[in-house]
ModelCIF file with pLDDT and N, C-alpha, C, O atoms, coordinates in Angstrom:
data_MODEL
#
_entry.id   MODEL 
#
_entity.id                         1 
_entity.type                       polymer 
_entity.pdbx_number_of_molecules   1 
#
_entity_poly.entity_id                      1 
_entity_poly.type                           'polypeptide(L)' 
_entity_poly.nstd_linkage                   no 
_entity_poly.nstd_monomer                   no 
_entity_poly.pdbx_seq_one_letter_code       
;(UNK)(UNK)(UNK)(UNK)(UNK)(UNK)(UNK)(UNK)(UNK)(UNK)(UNK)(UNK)(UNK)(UNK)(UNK)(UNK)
(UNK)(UNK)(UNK)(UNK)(UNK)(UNK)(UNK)(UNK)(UNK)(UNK)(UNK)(UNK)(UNK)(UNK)(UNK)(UNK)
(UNK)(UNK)(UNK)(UNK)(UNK)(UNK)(UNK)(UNK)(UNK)(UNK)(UNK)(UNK)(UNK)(UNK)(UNK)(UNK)
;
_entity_poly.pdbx_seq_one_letter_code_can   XXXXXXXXXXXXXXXXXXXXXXXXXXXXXXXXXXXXXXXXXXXXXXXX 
_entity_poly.pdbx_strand_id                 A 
#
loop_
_entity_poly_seq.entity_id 
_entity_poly_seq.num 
_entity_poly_seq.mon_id 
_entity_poly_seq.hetero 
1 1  UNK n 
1 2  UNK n 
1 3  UNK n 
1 4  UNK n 
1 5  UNK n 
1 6  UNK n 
1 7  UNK n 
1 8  UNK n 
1 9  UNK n 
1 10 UNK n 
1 11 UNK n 
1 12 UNK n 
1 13 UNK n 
1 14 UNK n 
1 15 UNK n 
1 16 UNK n 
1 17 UNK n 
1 18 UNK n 
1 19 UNK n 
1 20 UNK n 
1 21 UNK n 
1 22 UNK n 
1 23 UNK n 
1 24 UNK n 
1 25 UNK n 
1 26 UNK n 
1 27 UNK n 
1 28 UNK n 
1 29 UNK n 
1 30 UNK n 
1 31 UNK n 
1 32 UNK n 
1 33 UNK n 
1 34 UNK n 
1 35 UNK n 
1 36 UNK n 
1 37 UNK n 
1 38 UNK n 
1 39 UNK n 
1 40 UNK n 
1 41 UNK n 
1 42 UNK n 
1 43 UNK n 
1 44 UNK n 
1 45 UNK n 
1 46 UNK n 
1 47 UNK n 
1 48 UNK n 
#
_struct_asym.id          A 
_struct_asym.entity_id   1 
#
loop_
_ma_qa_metric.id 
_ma_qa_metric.mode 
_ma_qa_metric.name 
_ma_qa_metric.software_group_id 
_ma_qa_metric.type 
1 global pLDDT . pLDDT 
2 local  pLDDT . pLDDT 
#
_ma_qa_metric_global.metric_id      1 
_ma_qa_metric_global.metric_value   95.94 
_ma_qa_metric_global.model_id       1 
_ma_qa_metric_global.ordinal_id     1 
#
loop_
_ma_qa_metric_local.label_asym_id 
_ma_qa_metric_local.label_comp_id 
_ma_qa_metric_local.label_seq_id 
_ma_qa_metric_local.metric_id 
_ma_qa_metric_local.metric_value 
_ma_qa_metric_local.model_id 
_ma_qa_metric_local.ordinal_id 
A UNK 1  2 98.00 1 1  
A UNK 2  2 98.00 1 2  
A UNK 3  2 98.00 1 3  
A UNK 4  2 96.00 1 4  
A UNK 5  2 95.00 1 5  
A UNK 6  2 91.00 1 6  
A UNK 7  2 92.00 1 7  
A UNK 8  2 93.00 1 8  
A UNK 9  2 97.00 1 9  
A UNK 10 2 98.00 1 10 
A UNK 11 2 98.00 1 11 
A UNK 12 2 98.00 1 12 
A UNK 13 2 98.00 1 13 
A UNK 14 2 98.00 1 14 
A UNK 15 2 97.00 1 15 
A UNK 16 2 98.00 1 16 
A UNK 17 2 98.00 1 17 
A UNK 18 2 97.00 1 18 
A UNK 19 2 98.00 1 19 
A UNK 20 2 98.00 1 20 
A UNK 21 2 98.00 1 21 
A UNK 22 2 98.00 1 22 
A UNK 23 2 97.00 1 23 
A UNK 24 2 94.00 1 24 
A UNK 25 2 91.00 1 25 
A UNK 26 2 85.00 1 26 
A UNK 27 2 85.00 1 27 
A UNK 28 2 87.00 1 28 
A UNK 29 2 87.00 1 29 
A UNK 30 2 92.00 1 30 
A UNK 31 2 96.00 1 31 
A UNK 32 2 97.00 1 32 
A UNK 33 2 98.00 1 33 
A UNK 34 2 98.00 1 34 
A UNK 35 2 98.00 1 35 
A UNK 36 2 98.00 1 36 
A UNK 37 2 98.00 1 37 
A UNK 38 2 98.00 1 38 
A UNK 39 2 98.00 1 39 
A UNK 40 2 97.00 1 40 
A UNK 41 2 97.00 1 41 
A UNK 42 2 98.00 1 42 
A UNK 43 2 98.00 1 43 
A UNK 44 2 98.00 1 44 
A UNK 45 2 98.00 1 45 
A UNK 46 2 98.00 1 46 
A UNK 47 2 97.00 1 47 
A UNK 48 2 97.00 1 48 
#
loop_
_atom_site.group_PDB 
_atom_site.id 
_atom_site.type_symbol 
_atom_site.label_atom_id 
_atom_site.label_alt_id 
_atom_site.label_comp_id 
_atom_site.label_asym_id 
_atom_site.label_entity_id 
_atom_site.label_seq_id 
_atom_site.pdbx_PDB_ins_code 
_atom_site.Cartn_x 
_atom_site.Cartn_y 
_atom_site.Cartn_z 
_atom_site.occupancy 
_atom_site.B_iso_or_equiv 
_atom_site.pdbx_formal_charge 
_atom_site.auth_seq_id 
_atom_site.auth_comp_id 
_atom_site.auth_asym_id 
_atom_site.auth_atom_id 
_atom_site.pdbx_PDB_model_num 
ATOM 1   N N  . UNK A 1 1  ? 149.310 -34.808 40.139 1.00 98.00 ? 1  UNK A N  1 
ATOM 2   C CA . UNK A 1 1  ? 149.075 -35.818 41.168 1.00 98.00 ? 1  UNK A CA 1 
ATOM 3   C C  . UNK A 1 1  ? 150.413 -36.406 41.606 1.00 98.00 ? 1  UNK A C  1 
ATOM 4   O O  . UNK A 1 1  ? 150.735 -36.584 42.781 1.00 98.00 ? 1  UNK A O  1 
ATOM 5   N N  . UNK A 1 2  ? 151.018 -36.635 40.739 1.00 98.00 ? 2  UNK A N  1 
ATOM 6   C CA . UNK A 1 2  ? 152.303 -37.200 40.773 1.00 98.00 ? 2  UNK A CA 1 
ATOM 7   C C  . UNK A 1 2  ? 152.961 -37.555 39.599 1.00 98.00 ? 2  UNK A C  1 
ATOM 8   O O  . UNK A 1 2  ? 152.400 -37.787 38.528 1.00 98.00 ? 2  UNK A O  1 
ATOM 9   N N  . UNK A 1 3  ? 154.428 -37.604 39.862 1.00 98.00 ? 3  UNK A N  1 
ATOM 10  C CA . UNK A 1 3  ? 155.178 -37.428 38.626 1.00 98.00 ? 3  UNK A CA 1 
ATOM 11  C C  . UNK A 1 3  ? 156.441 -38.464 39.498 1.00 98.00 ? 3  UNK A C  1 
ATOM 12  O O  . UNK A 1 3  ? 156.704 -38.507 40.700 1.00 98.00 ? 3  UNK A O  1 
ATOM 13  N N  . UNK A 1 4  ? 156.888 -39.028 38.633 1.00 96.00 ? 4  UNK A N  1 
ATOM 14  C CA . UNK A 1 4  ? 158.595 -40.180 37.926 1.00 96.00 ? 4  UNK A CA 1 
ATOM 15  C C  . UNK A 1 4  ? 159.003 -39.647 37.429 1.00 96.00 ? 4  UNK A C  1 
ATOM 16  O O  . UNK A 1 4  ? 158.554 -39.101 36.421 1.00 96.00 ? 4  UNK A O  1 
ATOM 17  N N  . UNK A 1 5  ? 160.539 -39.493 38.100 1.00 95.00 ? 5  UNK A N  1 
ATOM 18  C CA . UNK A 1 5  ? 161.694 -39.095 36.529 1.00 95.00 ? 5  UNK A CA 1 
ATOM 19  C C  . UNK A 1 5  ? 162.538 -40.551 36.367 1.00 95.00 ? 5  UNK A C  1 
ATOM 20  O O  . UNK A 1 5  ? 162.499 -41.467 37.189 1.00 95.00 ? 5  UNK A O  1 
ATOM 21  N N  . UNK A 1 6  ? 163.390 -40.539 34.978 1.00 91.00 ? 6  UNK A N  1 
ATOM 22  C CA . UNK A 1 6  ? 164.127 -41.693 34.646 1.00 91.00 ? 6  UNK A CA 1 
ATOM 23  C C  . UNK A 1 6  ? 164.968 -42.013 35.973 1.00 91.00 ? 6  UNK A C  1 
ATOM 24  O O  . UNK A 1 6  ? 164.951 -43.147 36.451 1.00 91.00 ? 6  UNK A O  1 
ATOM 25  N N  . UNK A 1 7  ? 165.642 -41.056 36.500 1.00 92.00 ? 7  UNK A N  1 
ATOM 26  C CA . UNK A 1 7  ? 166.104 -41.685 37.583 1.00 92.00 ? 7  UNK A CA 1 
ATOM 27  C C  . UNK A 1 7  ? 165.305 -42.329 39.210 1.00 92.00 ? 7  UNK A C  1 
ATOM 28  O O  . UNK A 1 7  ? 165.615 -43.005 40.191 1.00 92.00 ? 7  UNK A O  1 
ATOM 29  N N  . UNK A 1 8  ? 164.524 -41.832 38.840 1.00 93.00 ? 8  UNK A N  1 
ATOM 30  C CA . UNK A 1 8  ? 163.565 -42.551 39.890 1.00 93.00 ? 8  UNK A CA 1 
ATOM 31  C C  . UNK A 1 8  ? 163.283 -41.726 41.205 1.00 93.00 ? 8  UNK A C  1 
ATOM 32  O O  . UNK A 1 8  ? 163.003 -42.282 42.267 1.00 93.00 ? 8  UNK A O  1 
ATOM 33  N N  . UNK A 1 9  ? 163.413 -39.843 40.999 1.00 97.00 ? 9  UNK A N  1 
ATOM 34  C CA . UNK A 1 9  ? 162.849 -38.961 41.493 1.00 97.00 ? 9  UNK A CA 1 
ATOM 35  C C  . UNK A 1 9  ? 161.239 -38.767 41.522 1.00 97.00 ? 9  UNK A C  1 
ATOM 36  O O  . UNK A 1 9  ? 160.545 -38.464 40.551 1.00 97.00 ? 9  UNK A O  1 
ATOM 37  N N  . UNK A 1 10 ? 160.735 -39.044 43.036 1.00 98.00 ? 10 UNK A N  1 
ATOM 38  C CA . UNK A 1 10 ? 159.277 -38.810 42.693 1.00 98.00 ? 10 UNK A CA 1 
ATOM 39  C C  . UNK A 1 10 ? 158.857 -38.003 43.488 1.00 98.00 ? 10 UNK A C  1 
ATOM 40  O O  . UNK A 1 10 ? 159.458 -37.725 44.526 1.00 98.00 ? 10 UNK A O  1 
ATOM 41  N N  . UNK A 1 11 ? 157.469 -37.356 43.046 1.00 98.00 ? 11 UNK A N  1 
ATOM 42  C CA . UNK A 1 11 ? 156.938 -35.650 43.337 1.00 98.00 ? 11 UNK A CA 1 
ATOM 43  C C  . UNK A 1 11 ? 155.511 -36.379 43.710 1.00 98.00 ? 11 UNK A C  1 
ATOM 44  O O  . UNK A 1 11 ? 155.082 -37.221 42.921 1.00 98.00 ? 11 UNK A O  1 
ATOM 45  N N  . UNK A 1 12 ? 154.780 -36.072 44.884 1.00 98.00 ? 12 UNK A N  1 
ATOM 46  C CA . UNK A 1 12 ? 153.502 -36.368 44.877 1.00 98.00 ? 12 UNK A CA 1 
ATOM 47  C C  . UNK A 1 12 ? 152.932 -34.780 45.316 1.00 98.00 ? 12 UNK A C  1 
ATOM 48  O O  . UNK A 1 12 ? 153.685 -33.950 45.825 1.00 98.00 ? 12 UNK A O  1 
ATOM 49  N N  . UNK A 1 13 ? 151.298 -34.483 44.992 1.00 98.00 ? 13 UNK A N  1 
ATOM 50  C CA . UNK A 1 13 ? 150.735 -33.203 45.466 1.00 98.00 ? 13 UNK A CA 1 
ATOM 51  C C  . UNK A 1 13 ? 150.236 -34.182 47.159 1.00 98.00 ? 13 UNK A C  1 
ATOM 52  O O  . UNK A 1 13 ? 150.000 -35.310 47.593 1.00 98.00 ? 13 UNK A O  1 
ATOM 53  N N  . UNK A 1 14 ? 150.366 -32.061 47.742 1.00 98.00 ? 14 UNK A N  1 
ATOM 54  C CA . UNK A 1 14 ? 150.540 -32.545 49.137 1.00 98.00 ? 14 UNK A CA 1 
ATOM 55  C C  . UNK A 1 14 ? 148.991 -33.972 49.852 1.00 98.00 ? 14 UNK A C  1 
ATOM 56  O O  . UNK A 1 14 ? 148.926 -34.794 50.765 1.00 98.00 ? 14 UNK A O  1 
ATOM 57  N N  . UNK A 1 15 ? 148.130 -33.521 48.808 1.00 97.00 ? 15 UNK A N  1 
ATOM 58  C CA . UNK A 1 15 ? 146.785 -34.276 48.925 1.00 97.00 ? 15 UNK A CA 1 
ATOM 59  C C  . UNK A 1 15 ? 146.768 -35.900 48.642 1.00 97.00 ? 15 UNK A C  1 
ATOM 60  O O  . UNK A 1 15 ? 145.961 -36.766 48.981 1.00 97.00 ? 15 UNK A O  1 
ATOM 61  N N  . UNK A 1 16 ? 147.902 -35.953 47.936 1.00 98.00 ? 16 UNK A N  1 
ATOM 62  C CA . UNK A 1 16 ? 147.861 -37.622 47.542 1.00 98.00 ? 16 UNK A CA 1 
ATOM 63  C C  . UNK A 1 16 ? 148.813 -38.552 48.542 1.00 98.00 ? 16 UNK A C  1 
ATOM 64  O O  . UNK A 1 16 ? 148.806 -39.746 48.841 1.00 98.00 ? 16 UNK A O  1 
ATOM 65  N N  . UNK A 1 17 ? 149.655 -37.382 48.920 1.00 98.00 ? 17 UNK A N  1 
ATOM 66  C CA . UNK A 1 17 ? 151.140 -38.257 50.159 1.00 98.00 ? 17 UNK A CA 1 
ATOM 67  C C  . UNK A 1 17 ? 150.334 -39.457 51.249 1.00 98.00 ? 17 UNK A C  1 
ATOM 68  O O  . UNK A 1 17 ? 149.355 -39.367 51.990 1.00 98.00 ? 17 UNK A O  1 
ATOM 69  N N  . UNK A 1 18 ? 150.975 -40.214 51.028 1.00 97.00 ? 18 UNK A N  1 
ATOM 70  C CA . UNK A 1 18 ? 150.547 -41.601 51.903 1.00 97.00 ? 18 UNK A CA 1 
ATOM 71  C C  . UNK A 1 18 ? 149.569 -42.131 51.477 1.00 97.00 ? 18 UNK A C  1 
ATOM 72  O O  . UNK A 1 18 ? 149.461 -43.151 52.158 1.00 97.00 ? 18 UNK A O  1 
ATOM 73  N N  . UNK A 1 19 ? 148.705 -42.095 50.721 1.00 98.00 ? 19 UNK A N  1 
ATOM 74  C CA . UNK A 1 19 ? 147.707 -42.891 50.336 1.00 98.00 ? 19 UNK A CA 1 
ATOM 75  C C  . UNK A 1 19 ? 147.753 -43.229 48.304 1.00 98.00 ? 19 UNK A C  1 
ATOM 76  O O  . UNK A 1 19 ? 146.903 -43.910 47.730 1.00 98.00 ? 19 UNK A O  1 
ATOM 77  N N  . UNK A 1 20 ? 148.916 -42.565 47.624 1.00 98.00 ? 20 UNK A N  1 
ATOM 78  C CA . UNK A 1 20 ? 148.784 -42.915 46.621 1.00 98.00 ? 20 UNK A CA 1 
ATOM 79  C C  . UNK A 1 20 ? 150.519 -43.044 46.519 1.00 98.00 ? 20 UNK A C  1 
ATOM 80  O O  . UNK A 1 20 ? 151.295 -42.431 47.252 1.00 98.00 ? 20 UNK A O  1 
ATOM 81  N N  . UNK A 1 21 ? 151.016 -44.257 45.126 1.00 98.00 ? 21 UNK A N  1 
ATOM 82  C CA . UNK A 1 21 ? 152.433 -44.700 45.152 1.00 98.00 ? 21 UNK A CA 1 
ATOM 83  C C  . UNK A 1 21 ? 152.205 -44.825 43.939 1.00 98.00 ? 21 UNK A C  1 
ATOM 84  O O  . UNK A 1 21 ? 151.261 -45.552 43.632 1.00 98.00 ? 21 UNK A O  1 
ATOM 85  N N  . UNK A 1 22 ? 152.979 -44.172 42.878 1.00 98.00 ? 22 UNK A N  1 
ATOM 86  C CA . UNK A 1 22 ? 153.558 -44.312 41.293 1.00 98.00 ? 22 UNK A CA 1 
ATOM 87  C C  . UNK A 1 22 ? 154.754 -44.590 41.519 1.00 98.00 ? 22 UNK A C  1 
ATOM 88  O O  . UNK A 1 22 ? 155.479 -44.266 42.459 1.00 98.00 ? 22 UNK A O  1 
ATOM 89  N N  . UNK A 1 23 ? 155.027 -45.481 40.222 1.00 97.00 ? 23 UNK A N  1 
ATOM 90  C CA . UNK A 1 23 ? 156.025 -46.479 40.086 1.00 97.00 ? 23 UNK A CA 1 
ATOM 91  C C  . UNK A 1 23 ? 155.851 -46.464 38.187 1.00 97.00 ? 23 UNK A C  1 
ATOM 92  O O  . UNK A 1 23 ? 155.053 -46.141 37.307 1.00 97.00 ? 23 UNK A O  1 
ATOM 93  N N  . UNK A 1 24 ? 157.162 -47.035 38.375 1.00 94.00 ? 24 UNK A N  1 
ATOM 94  C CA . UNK A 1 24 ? 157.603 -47.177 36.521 1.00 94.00 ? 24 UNK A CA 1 
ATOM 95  C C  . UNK A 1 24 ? 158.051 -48.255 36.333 1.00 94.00 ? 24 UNK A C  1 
ATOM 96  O O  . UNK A 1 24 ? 158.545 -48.859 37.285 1.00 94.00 ? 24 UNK A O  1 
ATOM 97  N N  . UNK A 1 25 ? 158.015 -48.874 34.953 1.00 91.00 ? 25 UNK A N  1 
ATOM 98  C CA . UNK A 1 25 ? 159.025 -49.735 34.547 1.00 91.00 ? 25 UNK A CA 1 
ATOM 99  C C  . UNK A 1 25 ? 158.834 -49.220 33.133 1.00 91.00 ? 25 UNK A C  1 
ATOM 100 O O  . UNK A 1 25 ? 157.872 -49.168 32.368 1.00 91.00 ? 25 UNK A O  1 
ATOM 101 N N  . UNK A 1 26 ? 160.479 -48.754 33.054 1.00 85.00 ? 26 UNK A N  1 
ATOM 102 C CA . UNK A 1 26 ? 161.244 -48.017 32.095 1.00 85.00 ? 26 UNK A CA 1 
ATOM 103 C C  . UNK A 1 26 ? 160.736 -48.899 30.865 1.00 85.00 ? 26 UNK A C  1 
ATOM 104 O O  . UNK A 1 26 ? 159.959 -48.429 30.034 1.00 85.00 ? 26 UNK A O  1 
ATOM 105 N N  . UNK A 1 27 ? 161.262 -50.320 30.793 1.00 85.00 ? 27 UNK A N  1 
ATOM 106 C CA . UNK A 1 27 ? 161.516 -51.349 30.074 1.00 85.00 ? 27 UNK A CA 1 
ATOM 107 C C  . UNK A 1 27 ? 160.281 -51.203 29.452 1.00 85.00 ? 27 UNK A C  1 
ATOM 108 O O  . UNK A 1 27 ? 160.473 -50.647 28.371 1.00 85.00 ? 27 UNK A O  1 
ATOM 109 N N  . UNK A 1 28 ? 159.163 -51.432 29.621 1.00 87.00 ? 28 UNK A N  1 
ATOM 110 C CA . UNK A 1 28 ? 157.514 -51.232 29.498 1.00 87.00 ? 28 UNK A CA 1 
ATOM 111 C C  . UNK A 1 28 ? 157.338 -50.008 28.818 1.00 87.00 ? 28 UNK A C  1 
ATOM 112 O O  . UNK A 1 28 ? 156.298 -49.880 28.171 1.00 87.00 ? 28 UNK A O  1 
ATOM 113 N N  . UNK A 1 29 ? 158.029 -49.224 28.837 1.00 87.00 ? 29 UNK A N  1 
ATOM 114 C CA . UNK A 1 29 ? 157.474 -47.141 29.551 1.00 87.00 ? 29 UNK A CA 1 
ATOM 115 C C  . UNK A 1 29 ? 155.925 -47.345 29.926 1.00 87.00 ? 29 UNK A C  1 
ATOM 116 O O  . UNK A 1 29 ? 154.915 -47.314 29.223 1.00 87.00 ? 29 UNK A O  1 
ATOM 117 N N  . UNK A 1 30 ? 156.070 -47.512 30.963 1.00 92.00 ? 30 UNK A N  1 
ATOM 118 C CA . UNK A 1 30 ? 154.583 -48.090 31.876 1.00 92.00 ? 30 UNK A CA 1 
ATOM 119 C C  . UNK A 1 30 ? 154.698 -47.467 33.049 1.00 92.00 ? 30 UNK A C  1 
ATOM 120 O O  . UNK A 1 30 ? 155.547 -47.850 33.854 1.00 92.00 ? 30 UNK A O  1 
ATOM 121 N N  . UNK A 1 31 ? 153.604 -46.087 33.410 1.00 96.00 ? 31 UNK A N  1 
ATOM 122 C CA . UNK A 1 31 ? 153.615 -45.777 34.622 1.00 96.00 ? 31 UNK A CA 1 
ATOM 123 C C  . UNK A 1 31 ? 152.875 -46.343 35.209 1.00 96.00 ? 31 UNK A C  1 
ATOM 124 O O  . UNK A 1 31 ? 152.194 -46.969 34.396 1.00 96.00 ? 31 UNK A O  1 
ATOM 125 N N  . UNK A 1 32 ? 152.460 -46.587 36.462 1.00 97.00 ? 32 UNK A N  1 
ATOM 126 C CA . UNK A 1 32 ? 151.713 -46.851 37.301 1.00 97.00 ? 32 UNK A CA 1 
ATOM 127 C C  . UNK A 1 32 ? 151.183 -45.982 38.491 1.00 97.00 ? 32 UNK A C  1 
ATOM 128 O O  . UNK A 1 32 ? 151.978 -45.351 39.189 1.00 97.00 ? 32 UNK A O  1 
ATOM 129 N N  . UNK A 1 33 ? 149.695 -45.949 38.741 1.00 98.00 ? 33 UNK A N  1 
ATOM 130 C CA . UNK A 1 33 ? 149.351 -44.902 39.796 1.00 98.00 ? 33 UNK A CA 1 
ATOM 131 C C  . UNK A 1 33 ? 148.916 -46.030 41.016 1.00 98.00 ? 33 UNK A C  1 
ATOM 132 O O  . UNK A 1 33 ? 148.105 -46.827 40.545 1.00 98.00 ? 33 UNK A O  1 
ATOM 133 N N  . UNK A 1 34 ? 149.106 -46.202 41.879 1.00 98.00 ? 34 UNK A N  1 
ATOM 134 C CA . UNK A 1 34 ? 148.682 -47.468 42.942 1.00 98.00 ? 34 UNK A CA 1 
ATOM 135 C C  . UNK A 1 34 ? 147.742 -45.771 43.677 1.00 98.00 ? 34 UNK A C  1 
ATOM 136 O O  . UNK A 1 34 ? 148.302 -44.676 43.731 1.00 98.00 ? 34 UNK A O  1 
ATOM 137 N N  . UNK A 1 35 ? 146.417 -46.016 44.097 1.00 98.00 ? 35 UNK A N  1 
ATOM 138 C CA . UNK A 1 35 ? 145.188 -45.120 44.560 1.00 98.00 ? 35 UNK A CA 1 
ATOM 139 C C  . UNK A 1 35 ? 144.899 -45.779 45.705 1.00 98.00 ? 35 UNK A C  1 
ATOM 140 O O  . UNK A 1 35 ? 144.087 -46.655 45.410 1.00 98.00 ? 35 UNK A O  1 
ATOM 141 N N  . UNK A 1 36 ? 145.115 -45.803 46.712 1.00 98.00 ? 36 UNK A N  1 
ATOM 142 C CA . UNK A 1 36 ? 144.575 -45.932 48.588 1.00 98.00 ? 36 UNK A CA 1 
ATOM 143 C C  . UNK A 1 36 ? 143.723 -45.339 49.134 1.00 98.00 ? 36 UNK A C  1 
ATOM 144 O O  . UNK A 1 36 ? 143.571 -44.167 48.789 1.00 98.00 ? 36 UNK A O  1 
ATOM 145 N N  . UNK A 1 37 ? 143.070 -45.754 49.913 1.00 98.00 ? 37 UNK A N  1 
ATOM 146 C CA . UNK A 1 37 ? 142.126 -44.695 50.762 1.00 98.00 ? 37 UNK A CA 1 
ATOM 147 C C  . UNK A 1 37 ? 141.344 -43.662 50.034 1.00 98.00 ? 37 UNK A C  1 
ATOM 148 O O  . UNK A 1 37 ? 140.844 -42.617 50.449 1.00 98.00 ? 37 UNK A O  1 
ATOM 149 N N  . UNK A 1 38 ? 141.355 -44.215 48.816 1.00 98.00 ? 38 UNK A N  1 
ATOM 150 C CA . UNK A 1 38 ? 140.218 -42.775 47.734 1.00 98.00 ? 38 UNK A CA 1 
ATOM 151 C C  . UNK A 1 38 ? 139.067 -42.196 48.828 1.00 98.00 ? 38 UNK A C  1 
ATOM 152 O O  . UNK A 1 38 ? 138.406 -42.719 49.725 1.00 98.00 ? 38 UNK A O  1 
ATOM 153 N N  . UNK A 1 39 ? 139.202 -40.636 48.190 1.00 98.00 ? 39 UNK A N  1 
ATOM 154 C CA . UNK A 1 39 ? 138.098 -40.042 49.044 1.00 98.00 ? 39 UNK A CA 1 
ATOM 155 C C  . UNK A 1 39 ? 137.365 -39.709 48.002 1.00 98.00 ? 39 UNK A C  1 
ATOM 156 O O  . UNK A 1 39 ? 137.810 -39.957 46.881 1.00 98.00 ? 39 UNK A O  1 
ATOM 157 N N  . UNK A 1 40 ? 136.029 -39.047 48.162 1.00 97.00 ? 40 UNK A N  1 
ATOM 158 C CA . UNK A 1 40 ? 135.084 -38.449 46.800 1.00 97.00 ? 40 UNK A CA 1 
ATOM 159 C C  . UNK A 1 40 ? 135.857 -37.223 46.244 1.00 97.00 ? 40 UNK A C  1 
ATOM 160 O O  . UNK A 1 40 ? 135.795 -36.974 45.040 1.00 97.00 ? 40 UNK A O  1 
ATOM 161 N N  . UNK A 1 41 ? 136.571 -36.468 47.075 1.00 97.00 ? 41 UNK A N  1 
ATOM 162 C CA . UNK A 1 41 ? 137.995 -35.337 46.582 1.00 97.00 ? 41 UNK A CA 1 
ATOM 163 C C  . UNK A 1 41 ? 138.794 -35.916 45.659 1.00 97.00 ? 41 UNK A C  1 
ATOM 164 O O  . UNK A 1 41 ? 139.503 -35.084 45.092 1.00 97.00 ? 41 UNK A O  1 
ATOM 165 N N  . UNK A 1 42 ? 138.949 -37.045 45.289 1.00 98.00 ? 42 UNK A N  1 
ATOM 166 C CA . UNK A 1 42 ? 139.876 -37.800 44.337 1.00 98.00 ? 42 UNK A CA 1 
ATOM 167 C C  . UNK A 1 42 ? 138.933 -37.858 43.229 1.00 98.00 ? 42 UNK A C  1 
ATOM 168 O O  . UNK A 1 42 ? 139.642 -38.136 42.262 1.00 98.00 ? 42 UNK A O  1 
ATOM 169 N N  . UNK A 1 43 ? 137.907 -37.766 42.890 1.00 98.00 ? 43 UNK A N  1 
ATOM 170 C CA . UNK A 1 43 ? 136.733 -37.887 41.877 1.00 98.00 ? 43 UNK A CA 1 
ATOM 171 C C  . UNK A 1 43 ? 137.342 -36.728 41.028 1.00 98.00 ? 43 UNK A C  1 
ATOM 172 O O  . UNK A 1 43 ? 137.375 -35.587 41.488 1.00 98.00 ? 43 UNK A O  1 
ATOM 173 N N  . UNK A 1 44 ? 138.024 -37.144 39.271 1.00 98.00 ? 44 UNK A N  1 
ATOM 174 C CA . UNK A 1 44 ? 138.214 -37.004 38.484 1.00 98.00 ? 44 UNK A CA 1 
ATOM 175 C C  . UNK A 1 44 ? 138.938 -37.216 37.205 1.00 98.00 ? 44 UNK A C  1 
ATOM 176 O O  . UNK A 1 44 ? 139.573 -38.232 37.488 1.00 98.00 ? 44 UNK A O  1 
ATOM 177 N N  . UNK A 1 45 ? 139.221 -36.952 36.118 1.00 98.00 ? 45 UNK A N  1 
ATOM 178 C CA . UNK A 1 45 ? 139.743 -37.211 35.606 1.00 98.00 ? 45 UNK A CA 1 
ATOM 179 C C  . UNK A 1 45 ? 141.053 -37.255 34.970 1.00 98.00 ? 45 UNK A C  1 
ATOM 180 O O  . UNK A 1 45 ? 141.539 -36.404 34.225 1.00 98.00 ? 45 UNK A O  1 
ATOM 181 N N  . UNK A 1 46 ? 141.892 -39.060 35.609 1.00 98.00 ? 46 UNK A N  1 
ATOM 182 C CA . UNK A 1 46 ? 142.923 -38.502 35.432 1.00 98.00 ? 46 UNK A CA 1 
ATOM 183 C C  . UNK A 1 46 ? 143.803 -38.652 34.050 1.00 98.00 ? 46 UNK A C  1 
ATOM 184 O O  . UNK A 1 46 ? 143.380 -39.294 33.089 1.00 98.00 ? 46 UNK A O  1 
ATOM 185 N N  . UNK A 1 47 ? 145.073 -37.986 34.063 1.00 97.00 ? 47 UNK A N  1 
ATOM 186 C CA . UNK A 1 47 ? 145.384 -37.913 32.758 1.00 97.00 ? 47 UNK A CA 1 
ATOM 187 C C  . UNK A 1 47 ? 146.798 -38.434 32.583 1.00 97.00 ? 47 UNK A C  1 
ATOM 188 O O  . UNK A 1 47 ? 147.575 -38.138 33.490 1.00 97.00 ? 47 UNK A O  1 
ATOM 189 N N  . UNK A 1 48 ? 147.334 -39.260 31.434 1.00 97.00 ? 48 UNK A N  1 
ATOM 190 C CA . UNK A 1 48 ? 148.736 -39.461 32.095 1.00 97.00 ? 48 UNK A CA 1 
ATOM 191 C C  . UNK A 1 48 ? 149.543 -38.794 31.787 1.00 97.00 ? 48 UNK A C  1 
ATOM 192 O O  . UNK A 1 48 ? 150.665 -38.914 32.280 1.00 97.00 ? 48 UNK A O  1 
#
């Protein structure tokens, strides 16, 4: 779905661009998935 690197390189699949935003805080090691505009195509399970 999407992937963070330490430097703050991010990869989204072409299906999630513009409607979904991951974010980190290192300090935490806490990813975050922010999910927009969910469609029923987004129905599953995700994994971190």
């Amino acid at each position: 779905v999407a992937t963070i690197t330490s430097g703050g390189i991010i990869n989204y699949a072409d299906s999630v661009k513009g409607r979904f935003t991951i974010s980190r805080d290192i300090a935490k090691n806490t990813v975050y998935l922010e999910m927009n505009s969910l469609k029923p195509g987004d129905t599953a399970v995700y994994y971190c």
